[in-house]
C-alpha atoms as a PDB file:
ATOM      1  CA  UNK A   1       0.000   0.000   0.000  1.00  0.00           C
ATOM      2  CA  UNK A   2       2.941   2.410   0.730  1.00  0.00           C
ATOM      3  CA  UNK A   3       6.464   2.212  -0.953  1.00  0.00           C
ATOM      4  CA  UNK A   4       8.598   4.702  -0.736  1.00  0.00           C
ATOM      5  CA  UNK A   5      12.001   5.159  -2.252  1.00  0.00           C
ATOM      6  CA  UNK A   6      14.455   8.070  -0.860  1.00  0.00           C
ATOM      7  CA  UNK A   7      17.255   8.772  -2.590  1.00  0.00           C
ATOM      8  CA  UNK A   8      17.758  12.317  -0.895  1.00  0.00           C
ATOM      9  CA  UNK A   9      16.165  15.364   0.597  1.00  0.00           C
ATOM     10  CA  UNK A  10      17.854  18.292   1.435  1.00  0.00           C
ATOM     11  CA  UNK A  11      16.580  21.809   3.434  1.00  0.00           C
ATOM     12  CA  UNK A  12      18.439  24.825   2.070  1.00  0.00           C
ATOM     13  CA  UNK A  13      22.300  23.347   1.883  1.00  0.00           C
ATOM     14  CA  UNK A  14      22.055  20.604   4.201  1.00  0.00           C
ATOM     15  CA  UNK A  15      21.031  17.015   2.817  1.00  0.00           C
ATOM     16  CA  UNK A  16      19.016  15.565   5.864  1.00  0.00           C
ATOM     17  CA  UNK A  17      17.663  12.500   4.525  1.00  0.00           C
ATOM     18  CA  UNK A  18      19.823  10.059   2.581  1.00  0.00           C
ATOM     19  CA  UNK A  19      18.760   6.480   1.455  1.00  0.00           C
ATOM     20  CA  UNK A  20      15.473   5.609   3.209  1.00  0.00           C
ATOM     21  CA  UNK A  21      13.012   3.154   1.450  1.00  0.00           C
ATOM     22  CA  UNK A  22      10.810   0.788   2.735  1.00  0.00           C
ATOM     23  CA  UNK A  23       6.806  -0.754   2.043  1.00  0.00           C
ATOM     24  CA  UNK A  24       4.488  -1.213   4.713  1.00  0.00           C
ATOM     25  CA  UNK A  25       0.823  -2.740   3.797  1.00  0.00           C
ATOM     26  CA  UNK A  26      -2.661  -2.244   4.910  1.00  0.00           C
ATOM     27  CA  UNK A  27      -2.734  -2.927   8.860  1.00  0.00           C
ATOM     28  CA  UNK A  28       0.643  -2.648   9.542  1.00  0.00           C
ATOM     29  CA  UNK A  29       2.373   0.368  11.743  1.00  0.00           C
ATOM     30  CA  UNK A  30       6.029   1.461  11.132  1.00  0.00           C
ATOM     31  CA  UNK A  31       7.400   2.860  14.010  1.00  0.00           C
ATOM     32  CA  UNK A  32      10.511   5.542  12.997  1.00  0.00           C
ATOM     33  CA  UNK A  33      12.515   5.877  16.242  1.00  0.00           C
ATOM     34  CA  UNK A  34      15.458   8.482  16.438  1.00  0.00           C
ATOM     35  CA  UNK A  35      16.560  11.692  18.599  1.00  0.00           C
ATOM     36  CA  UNK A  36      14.764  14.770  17.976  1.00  0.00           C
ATOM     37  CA  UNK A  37      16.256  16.608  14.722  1.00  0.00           C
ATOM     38  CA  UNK A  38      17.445  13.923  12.944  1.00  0.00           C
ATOM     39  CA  UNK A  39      14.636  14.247  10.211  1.00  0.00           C
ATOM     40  CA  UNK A  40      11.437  12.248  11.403  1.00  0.00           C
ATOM     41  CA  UNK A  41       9.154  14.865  10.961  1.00  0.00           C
ATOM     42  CA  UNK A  42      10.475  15.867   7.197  1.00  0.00           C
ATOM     43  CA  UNK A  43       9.935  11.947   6.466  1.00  0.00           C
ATOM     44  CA  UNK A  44       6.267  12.888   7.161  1.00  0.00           C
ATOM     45  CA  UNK A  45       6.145  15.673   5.746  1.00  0.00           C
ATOM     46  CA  UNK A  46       7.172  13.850   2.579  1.00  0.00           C
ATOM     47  CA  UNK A  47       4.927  10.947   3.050  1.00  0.00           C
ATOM     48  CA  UNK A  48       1.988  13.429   3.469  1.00  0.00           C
ATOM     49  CA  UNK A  49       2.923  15.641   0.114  1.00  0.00           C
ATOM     50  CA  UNK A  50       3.404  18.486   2.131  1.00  0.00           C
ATOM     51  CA  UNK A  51       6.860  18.861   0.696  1.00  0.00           C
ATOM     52  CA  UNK A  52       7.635  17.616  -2.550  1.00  0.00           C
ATOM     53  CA  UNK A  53      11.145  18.794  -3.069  1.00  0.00           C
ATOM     54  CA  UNK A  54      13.000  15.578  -2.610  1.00  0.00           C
ATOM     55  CA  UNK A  55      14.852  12.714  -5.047  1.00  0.00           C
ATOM     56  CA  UNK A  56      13.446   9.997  -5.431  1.00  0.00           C
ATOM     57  CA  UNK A  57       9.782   8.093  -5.635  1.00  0.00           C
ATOM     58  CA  UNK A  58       6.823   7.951  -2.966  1.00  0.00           C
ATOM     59  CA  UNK A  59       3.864   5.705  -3.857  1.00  0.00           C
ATOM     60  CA  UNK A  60       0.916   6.356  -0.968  1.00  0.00           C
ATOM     61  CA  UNK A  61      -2.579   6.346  -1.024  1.00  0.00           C
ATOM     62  CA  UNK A  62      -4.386  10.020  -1.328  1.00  0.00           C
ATOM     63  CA  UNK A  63      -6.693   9.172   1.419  1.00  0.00           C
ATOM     64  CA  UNK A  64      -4.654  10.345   4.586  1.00  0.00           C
ATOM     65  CA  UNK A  65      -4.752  11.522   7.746  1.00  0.00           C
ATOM     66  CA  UNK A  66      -2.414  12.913  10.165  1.00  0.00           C
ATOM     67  CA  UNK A  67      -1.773  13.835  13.830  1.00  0.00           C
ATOM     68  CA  UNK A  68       0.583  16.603  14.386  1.00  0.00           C
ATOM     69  CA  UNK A  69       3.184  16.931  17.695  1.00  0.00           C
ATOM     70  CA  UNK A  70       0.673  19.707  18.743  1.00  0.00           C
ATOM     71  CA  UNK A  71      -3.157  19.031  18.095  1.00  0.00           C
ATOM     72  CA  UNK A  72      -3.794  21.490  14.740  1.00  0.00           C
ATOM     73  CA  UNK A  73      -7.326  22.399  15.634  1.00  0.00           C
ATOM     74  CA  UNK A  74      -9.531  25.073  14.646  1.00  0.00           C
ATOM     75  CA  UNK A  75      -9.545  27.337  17.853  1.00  0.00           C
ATOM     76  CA  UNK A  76     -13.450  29.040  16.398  1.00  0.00           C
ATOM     77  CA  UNK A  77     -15.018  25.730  16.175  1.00  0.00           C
ATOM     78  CA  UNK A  78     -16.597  23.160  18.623  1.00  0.00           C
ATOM     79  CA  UNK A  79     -15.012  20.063  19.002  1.00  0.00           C
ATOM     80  CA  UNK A  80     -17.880  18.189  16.973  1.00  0.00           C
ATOM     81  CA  UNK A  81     -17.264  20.914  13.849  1.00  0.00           C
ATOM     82  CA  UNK A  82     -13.291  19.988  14.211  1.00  0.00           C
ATOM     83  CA  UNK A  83     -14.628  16.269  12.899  1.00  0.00           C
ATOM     84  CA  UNK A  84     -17.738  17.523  10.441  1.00  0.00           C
ATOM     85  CA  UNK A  85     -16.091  20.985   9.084  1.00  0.00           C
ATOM     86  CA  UNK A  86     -12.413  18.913   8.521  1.00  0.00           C
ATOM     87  CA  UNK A  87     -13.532  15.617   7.461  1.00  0.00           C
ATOM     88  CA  UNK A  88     -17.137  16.203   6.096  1.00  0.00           C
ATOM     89  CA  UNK A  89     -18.619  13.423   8.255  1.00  0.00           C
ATOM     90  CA  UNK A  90     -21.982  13.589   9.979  1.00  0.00           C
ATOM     91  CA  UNK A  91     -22.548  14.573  13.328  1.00  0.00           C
ATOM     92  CA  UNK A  92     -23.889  11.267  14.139  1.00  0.00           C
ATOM     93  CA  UNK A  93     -20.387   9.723  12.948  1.00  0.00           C
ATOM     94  CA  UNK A  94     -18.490  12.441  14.725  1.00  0.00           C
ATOM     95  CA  UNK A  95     -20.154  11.938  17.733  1.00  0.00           C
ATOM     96  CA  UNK A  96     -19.413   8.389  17.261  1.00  0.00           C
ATOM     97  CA  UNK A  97     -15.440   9.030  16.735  1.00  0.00           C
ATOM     98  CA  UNK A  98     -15.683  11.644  19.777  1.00  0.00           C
ATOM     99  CA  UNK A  99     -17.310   8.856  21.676  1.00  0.00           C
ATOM    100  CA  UNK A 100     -14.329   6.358  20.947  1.00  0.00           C
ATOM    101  CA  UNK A 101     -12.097   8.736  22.583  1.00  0.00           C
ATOM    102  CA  UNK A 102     -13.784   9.450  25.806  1.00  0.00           C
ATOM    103  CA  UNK A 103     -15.528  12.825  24.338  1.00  0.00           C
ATOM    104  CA  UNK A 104     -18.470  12.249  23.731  1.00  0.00           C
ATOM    105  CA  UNK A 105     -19.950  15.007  26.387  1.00  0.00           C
ATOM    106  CA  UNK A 106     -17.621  17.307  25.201  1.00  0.00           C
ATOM    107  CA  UNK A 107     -18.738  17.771  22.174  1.00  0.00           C
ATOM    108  CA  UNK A 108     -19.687  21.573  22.244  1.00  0.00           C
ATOM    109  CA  UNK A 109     -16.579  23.082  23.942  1.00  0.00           C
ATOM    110  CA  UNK A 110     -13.830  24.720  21.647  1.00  0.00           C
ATOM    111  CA  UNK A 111     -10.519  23.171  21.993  1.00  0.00           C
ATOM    112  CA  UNK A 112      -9.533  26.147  24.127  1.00  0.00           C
ATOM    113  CA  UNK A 113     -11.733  24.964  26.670  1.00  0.00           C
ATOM    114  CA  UNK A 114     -10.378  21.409  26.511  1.00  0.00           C
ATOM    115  CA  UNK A 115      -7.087  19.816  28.581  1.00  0.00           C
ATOM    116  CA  UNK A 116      -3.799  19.242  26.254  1.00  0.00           C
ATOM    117  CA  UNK A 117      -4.947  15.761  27.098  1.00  0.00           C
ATOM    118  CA  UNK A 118      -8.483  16.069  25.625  1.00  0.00           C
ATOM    119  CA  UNK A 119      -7.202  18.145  22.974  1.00  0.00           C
ATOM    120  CA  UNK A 120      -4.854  15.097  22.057  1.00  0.00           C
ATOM    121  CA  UNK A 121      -7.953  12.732  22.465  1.00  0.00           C
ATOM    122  CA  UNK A 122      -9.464  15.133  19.835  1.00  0.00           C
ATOM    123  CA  UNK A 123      -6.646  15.157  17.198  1.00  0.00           C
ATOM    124  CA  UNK A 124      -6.680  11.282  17.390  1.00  0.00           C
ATOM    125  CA  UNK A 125     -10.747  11.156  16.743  1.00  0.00           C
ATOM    126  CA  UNK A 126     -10.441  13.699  13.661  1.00  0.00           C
ATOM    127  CA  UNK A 127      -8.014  11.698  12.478  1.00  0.00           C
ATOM    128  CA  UNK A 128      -9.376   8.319  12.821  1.00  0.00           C
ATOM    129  CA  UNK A 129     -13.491   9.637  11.843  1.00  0.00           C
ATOM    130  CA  UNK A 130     -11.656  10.561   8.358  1.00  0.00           C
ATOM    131  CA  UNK A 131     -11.394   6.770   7.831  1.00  0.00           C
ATOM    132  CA  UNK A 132      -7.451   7.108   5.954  1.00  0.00           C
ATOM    133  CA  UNK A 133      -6.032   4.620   4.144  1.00  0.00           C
ATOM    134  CA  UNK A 134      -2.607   5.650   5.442  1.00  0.00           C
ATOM    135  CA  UNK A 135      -1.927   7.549   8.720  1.00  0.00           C
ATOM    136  CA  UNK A 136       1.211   9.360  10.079  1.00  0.00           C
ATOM    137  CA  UNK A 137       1.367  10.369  13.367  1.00  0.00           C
ATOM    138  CA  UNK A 138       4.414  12.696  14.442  1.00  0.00           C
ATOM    139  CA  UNK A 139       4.921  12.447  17.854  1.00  0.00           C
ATOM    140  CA  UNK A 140       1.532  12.414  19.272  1.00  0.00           C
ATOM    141  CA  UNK A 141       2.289  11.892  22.983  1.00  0.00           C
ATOM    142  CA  UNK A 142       5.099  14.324  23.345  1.00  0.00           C
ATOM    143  CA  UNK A 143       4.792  17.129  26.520  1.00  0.00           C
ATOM    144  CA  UNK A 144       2.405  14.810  28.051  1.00  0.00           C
ATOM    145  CA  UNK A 145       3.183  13.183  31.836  1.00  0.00           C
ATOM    146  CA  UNK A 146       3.809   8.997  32.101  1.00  0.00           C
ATOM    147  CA  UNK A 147      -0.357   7.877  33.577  1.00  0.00           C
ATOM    148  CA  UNK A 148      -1.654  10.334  30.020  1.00  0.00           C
ATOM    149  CA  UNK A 149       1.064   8.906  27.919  1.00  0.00           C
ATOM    150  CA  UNK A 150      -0.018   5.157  29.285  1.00  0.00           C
ATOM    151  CA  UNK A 151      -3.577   6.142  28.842  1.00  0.00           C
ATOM    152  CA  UNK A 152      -3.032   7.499  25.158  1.00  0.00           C
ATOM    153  CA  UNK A 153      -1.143   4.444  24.081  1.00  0.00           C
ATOM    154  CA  UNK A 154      -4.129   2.112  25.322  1.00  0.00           C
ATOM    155  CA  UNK A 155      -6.616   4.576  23.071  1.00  0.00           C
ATOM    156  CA  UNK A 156      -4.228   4.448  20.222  1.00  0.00           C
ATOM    157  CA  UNK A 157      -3.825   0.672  20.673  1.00  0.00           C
ATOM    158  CA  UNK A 158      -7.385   0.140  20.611  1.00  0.00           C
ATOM    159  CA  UNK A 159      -8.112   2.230  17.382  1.00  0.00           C
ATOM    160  CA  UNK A 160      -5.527   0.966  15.350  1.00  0.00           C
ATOM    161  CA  UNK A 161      -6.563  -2.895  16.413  1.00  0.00           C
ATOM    162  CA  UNK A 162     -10.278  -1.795  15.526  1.00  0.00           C
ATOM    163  CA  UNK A 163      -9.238  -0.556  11.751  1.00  0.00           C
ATOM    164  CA  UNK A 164      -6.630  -1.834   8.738  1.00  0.00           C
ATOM    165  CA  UNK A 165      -4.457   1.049   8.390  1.00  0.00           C
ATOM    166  CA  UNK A 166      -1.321   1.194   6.759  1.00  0.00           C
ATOM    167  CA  UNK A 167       0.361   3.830   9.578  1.00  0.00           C
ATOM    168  CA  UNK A 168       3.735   5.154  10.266  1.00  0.00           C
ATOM    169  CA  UNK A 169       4.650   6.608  13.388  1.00  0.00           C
ATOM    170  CA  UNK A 170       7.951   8.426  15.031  1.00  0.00           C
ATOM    171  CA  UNK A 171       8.786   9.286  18.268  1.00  0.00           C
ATOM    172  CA  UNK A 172      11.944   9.448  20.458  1.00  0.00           C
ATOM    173  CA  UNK A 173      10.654   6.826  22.577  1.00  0.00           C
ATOM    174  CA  UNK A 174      11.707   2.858  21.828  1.00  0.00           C
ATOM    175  CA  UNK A 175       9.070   2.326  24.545  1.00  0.00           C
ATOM    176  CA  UNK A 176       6.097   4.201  22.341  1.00  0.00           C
ATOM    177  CA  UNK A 177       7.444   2.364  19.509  1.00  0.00           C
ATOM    178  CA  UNK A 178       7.508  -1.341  20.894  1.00  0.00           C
ATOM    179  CA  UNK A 179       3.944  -0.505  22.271  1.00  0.00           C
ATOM    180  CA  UNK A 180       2.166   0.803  19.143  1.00  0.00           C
ATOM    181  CA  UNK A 181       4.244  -0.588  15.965  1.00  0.00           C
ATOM    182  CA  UNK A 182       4.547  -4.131  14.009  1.00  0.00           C
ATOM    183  CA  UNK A 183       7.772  -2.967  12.355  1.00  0.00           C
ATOM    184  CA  UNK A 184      10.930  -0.812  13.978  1.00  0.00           C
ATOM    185  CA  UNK A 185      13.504   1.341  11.979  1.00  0.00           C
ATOM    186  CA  UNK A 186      16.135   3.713  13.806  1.00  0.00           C
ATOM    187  CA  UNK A 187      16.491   6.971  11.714  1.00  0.00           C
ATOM    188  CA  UNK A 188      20.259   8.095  12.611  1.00  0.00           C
ATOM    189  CA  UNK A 189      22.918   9.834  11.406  1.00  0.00           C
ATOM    190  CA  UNK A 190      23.563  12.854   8.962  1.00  0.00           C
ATOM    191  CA  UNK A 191      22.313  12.847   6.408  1.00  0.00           C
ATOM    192  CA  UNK A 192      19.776  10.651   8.496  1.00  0.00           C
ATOM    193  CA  UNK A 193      18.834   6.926   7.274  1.00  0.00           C
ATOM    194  CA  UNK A 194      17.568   3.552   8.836  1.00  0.00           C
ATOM    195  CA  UNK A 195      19.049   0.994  10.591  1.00  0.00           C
ATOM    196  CA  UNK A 196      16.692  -2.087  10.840  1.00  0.00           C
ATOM    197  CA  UNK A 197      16.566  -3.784  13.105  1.00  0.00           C
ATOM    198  CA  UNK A 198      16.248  -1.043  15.966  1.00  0.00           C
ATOM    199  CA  UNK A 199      18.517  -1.835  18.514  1.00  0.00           C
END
């Protein structure tokens, strides 16, 4: 479902990426551990089209999804029009997704009145209610204490065992990685590329 072939990508004068290729298929999660800077997000941002300036070849599906290191909401809306305004679903089905999450009361308050814990909870249900073929997620438990990182890793387990996604996921964390994934790289190095296994 996704095969993608690096042979490069630089930012200004600096080549960050070098050889990086690998396939995952539908239900599978790639976990992309490494330390902060070394290029995981601009691997998403490449999977997601967001920056095309790169050599090489990318084959993903055009339905995707992702969840950002901080929850892109729309501040103005309710947390029911962040699922129906976004991802054009009904409100029954977004009530449904904001349900899944532990929401489902919450559905009228703007994401200024929510916790960076609910607001996290909410980034996860817009993402999921779009019903990707692919989804990235960029660090999505990052700034948030050990009991809410254990308690988004059970939510996150439960919707990606609940749905056949082809997903990728980075973080920092080997223990994030060996919770959520069926596959481990290492990015590393500079430029940055993969060593598989993951120590």
């Amino acid at each position: 479902m996704i095969s993608v072939s690096i042979d490069s990508k630089s930012i200004g004068d600096t080549k960050v990426l070098g050889r990086v290729s690998f396939e995952i298929s539908e239900g599978e999660t790639l976990a992309v551990v490494g330390p902060s800077g070394v290029g995981k997000t601009t691997l998403l941002r490449v999977l997601a089209g967001l920056d095309t300036e790169f050599e090489g070849q990318v084959q993903v599906p055009e339905h995707c999804a992702m969840v950002f290191q901080e929850p892109a909401l729309l501040p103005w809306r309710s947390a029911l029009q962040n699922l129906t305004l976004v991802n054009g679903v009904s409100d029954a089905a977004a009530r449904a997704a904001l349900g899944e999450v532990g929401l489902r009361d919450l559905a009228n308050r703007f994401p200024g009145q929510l916790s960076l814990g609910q607001r996290r909870r909410l980034s996860l249900a817009r993402a999921f209610s779009a019903a990707p073929d692919m989804l990235l997620m960029d660090e999505p438990f990052v700034s948030l204490d050990a009991p809410l990182v254990e308690e988004m890793l059970e939510l996150t387990e439960s919707l990606l065992a609940s749905r056949s996604i082809a997903t990728v996921f980075v973080s920092h964390a080997m223990e994030e990685a060996q919770r959520l994934a069926t596959r481990i790289v290492r990015l590393t190095g500079s430029p940055a590329v993969f060593e598989d296994p993951a120590p």
